[in-house]
N, C-alpha and C. Protein backbone atom coordinates (compact mmCIF):
# COMPACT_ATOMS: atom_id res chain seq x y z
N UNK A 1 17.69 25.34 -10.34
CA UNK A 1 16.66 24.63 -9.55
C UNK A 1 15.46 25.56 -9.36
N UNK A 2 14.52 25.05 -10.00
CA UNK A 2 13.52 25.94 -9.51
C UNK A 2 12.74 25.64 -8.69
N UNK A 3 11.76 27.12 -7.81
CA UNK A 3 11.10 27.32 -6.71
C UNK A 3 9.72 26.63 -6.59
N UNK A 4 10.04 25.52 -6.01
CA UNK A 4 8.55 24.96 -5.56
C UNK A 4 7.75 25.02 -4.15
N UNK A 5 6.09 25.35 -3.96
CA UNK A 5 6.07 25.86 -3.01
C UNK A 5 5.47 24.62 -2.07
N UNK A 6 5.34 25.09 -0.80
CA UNK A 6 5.54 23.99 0.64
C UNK A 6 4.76 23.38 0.48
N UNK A 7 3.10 23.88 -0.13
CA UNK A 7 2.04 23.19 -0.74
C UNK A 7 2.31 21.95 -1.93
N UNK A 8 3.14 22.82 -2.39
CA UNK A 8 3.40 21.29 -3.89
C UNK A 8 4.48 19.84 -2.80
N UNK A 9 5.18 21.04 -2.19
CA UNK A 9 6.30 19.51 -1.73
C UNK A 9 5.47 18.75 -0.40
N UNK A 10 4.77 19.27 -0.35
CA UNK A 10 3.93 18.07 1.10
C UNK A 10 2.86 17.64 0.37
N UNK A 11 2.21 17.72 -1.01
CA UNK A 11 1.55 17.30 -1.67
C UNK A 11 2.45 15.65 -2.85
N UNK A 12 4.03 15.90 -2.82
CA UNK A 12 4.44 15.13 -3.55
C UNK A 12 4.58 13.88 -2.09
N UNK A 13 4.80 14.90 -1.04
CA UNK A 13 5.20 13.95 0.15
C UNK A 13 3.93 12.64 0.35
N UNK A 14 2.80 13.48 0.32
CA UNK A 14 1.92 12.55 0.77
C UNK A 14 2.02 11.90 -0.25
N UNK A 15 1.77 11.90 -1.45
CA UNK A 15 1.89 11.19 -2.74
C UNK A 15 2.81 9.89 -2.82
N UNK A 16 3.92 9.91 -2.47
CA UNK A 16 4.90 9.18 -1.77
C UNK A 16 4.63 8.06 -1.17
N UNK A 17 4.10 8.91 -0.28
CA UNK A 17 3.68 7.78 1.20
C UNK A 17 2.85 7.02 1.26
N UNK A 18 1.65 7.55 0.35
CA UNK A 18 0.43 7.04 -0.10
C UNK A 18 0.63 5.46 -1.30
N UNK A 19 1.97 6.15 -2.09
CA UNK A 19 2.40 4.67 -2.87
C UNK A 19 2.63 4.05 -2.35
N UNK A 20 4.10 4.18 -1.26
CA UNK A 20 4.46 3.21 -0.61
C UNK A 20 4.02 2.51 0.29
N UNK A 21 2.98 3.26 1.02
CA UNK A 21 2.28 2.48 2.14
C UNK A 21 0.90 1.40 1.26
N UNK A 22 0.99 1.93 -0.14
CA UNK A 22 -0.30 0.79 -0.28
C UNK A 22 0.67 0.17 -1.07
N UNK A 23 1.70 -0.14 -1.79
CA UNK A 23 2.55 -0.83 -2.18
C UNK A 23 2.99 -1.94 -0.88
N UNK A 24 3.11 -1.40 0.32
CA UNK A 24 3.51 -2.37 1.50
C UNK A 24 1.94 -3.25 1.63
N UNK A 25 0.99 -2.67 1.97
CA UNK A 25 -0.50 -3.38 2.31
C UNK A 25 -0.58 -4.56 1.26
N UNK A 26 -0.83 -4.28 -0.14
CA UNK A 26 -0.78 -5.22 -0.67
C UNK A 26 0.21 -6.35 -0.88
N UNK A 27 1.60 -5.76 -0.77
CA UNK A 27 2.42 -7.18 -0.58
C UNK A 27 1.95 -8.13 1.37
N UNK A 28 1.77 -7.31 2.00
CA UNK A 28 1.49 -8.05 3.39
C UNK A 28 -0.08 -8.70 2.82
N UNK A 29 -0.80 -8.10 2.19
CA UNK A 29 -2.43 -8.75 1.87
C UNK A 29 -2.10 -10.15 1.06
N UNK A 30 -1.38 -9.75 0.44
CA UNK A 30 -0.59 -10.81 -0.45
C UNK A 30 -0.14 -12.62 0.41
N UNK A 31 0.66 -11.84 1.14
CA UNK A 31 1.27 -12.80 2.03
C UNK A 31 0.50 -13.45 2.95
N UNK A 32 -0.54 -12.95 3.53
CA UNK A 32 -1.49 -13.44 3.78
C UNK A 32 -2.13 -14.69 3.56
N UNK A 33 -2.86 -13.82 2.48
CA UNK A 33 -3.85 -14.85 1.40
C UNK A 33 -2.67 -16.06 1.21
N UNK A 34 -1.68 -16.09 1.38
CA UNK A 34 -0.49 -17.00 0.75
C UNK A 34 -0.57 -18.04 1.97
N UNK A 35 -0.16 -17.63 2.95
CA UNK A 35 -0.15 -18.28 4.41
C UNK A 35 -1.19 -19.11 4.76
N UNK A 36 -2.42 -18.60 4.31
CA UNK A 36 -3.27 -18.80 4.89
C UNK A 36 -4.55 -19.93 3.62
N UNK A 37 -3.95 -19.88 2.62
CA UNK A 37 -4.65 -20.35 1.55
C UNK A 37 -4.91 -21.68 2.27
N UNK A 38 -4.76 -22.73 2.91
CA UNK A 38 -5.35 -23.95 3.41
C UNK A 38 -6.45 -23.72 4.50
N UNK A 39 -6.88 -22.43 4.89
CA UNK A 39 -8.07 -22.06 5.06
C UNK A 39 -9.37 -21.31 4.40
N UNK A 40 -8.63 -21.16 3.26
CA UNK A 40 -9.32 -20.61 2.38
C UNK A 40 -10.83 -21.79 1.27
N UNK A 41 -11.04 -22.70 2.21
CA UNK A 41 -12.06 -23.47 1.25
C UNK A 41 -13.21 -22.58 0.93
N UNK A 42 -13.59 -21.37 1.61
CA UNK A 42 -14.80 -20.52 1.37
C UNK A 42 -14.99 -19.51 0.46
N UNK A 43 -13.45 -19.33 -0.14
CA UNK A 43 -13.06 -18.35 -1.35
C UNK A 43 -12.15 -17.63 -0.34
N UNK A 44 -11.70 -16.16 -1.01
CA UNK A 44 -10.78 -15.10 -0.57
C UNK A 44 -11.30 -14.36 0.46
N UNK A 45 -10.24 -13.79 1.61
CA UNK A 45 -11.41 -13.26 2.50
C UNK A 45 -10.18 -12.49 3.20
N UNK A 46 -11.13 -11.01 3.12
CA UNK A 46 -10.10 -10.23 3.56
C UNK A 46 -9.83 -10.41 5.33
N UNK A 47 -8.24 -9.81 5.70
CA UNK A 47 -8.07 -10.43 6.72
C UNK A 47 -8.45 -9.17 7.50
């Protein structure tokens, strides 16, 4: 196993978090726009 330093592993961390949390936004942006599409006669609109 080799030595990686605290800089690389809180750099993969944020990296991580950064996928998953915009991986979550867009499925909730998603769901949204879904819910809400019978108000949508004006086009797409962020919520």
């Amino acid at each position: 196993m080799k030595e990686i330093s605290v800089l690389e592993m809180a750099g993969r961390f944020v990296a991580r978090f950064a996928a998953i949390s915009g991986g979550v936004a867009l499925v909730v942006w998603i769901t949204w726009v879904m819910l809400d599409v019978e108000h949508l006669q004006s086009g797409f609109t962020l919520p």
